[in-house]
Protein backbone atom coordinates (compact mmCIF):
# COMPACT_ATOMS: atom_id res chain seq x y z
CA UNK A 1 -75.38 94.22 37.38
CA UNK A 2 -72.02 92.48 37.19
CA UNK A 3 -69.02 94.36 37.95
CA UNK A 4 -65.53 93.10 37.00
CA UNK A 5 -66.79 89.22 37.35
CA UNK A 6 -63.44 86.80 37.06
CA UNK A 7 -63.89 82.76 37.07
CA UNK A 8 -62.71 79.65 35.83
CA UNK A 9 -64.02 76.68 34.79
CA UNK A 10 -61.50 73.82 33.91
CA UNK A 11 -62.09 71.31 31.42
CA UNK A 12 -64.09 68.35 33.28
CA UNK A 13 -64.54 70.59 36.50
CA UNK A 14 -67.94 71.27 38.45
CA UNK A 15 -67.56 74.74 39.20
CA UNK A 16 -70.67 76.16 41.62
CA UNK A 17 -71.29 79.90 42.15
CA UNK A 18 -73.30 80.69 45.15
CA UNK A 19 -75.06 83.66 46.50
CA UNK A 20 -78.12 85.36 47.87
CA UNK A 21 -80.85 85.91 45.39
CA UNK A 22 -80.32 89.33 43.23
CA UNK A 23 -76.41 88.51 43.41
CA UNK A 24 -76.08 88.46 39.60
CA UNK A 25 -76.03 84.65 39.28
CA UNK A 26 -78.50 83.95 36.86
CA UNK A 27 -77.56 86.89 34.98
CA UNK A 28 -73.63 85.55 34.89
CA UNK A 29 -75.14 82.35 33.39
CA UNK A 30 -76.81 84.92 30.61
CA UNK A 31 -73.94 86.69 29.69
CA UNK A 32 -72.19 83.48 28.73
CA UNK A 33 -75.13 81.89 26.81
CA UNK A 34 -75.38 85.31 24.74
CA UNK A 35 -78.86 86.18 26.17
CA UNK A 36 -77.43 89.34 27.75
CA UNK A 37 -74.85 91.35 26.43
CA UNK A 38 -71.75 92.73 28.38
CA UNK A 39 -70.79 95.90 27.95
CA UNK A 40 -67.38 95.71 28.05
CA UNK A 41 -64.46 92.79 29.06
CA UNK A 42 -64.30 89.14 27.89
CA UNK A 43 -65.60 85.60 27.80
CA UNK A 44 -63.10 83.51 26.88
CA UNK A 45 -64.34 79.55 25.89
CA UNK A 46 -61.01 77.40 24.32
CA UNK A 47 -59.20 80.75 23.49
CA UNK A 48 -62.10 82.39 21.87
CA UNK A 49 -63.81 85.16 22.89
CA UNK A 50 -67.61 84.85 22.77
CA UNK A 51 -68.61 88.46 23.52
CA UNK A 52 -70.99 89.36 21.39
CA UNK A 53 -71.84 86.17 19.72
CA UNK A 54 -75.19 85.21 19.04
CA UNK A 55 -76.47 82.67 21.34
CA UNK A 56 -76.79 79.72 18.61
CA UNK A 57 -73.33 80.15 18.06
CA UNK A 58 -72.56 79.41 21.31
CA UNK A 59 -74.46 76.63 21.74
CA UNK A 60 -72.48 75.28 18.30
CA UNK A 61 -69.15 75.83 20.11
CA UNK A 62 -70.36 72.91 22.87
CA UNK A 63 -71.82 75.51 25.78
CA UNK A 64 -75.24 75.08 26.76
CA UNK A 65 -77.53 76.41 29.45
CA UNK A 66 -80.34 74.72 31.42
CA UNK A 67 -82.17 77.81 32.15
CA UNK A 68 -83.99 78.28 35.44
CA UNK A 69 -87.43 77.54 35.48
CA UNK A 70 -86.80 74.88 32.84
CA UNK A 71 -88.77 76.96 29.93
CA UNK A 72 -89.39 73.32 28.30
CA UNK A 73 -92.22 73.46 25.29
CA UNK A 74 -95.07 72.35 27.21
CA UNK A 75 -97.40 71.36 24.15
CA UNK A 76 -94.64 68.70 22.69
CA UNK A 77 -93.88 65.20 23.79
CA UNK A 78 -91.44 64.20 25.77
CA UNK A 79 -89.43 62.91 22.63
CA UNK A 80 -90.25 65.94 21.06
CA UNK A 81 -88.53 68.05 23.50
CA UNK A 82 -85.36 66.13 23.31
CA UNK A 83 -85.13 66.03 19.91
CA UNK A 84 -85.15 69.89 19.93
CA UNK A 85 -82.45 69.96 22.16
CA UNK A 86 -80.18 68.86 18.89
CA UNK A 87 -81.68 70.92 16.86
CA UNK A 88 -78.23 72.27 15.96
CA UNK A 89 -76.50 69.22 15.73
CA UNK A 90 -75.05 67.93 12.23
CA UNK A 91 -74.30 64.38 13.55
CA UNK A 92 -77.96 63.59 12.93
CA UNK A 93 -76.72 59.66 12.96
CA UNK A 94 -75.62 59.97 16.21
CA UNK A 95 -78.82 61.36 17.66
CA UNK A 96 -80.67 58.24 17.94
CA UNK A 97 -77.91 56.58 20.13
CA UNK A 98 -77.72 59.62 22.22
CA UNK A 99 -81.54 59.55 22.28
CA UNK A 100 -81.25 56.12 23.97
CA UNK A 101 -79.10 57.42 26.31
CA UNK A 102 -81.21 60.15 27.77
CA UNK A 103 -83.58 57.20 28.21
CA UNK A 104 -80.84 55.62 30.20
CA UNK A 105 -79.83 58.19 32.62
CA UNK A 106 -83.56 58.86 33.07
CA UNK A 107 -85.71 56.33 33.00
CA UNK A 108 -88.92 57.89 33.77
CA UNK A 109 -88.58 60.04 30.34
CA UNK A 110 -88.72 56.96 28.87
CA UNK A 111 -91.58 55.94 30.68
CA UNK A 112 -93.07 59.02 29.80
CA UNK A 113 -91.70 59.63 25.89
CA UNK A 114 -95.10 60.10 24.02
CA UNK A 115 -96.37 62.30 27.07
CA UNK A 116 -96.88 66.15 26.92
CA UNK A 117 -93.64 67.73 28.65
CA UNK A 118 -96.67 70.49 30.51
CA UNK A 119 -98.47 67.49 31.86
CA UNK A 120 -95.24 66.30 33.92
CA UNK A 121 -94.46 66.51 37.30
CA UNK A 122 -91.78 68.93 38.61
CA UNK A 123 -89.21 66.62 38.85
CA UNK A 124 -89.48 64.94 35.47
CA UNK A 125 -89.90 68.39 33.54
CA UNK A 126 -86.54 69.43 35.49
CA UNK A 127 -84.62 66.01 34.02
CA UNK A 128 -86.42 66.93 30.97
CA UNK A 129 -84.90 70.31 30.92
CA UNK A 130 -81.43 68.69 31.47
CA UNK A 131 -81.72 65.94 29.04
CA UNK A 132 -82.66 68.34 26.27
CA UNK A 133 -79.82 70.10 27.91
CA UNK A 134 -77.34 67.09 26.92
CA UNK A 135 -78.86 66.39 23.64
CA UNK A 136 -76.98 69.58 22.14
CA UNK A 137 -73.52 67.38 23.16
CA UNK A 138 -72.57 70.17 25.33
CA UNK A 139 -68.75 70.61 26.20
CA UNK A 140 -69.91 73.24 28.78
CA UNK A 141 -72.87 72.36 30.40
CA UNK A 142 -74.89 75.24 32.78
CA UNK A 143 -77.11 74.65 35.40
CA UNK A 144 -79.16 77.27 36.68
CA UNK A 145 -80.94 76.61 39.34
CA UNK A 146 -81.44 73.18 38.75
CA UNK A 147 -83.29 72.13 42.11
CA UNK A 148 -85.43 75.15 42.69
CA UNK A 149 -89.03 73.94 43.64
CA UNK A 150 -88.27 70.26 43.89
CA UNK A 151 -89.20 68.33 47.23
CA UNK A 152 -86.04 66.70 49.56
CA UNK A 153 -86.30 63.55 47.94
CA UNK A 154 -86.11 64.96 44.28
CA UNK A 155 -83.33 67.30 45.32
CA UNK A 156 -80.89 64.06 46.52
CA UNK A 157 -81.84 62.38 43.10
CA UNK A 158 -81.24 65.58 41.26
CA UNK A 159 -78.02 65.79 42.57
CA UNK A 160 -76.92 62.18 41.60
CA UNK A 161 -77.81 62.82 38.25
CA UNK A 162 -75.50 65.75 38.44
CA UNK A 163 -72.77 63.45 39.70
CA UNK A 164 -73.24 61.05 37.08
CA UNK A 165 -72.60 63.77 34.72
CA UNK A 166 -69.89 64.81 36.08
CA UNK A 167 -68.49 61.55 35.75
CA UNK A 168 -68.54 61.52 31.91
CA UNK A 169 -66.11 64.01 31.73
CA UNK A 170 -68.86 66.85 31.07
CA UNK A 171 -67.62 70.43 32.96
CA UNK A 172 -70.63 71.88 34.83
CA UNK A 173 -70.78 75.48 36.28
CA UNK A 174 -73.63 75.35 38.46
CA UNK A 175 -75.98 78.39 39.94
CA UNK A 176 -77.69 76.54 43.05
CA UNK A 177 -79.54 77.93 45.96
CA UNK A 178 -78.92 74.36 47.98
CA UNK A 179 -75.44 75.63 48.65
CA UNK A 180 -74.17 72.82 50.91
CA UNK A 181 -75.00 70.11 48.10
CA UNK A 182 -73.35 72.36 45.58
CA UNK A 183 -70.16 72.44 47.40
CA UNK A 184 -69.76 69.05 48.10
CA UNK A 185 -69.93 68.34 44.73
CA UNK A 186 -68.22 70.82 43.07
CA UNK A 187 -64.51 70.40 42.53
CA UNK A 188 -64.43 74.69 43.44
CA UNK A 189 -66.95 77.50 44.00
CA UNK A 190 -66.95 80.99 43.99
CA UNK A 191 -69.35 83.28 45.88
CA UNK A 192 -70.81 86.31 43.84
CA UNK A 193 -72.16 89.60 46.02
CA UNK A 194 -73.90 92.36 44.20
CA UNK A 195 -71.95 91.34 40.85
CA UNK A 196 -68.91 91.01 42.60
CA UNK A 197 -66.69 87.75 43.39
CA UNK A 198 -65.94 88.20 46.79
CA UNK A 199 -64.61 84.95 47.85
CA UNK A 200 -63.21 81.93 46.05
CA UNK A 201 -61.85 78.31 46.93
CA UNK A 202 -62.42 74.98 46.69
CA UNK A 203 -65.56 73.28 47.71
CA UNK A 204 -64.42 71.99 51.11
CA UNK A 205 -62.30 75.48 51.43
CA UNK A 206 -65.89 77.16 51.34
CA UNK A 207 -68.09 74.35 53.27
CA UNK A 208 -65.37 75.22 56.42
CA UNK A 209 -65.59 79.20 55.53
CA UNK A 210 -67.49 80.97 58.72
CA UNK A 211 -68.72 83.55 56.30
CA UNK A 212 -69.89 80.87 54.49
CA UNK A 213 -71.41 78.64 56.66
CA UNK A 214 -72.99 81.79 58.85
CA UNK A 215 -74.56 83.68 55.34
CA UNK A 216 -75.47 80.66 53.08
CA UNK A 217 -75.18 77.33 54.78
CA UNK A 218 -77.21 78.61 57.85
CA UNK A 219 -75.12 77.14 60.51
């Protein structure tokens, strides 16, 4: 349950929330998609608030969510997959370009376009799951849980992906249980206890945190 949650994400920031497991992160990431509905208090996105909204609304208004566990549609292609992830787009000429550049920023989609998104490894159905992600055009891009179940090697790649991102000017809040990567990236962080924000700062504020470093980075 989240209590009295307070954060900000500024336009073109990477924003990271960290905590253990059960903290309310994935449920934060919820709230603002629409999937779960606050009780009471406000999300605000560009002045608006999005309480209550339903969830295809949302993703209209340029916010989308990369859910954890990547919940791709296993029985389409590749293609298929990413062409779902406009769905709600109206600039259907621009989809083809944008297509391309999915292709781009992963090339093994590419390799793997006419291919079943269940038959892929891991790693490529987690850049499928972002790439689909991107397809909506997203202003507002979350990440939940992005690395979860991916090997070392997969997890440094992941995370230049994420960077590369980041550099075209999308804002990312990010929910990822490889803390120390998170916070070098991220621009600021906040960490969430039992639905609470208990501590904020920037990322190298919370990297240097003893609390920190003793409860999440293991050190």
């Amino acid at each position: 349950m989240l209590k009295g949650v307070a954060l900000e994400v500024g336009d073109g920031e990477l924003v990271t929330v960290i905590g253990a497991n059960g903290a309310g992160k994935s449920t934060l990431f919820l709230t603002i998609s629409g999937f779960v509905h606050a009780a009471q208090g406000t999300i605000e996105y560009n002045g608006k608030n999005i309480i209550g909204m339903d969830s295809a609304d949302i993703v209209r208004l340029g916010i989308c969510q990369v859910p954890e566990g990547r919940q791709l549609f296993p029985m389409m292609t590749v293609k298929e997959n990413l062409e779902m992830g406009a769905y709600l787009r109206k600039d259907k000429k621009t989809i083809s370009q944008d297509l391309e550049q999915m292709y781009q920023l992963f090339p093994r989609l590419k390799e793997r376009t006419r291919q079943q998104a269940g038959t892929l490894s891991g790693g490529e159905q987690q850049m499928l799951a972002i790439a689909r992600g991107l397809m909506s055009n997203p202003k507002l891009l979350l990440l939940d849980e992005p690395s979860l179940g991916l090997s070392p090697v997969l997890v440094e790649t992941l995370f230049d992906i994420i960077k590369e991102i980041k550099s075209r000017k999308i804002t990312i809040l990010l929910n990822e249980q490889n803390a120390a990567m998170a916070l070098r990236l991220a621009d600021r962080g906040y960490v969430l206890e039992v639905g609470n924000i208990v501590l904020e700062g920037t990322g190298k504020e919370l990297l240097n945190n003893d609390n920190v470093r003793k409860s999440y980075l293991g050190m």
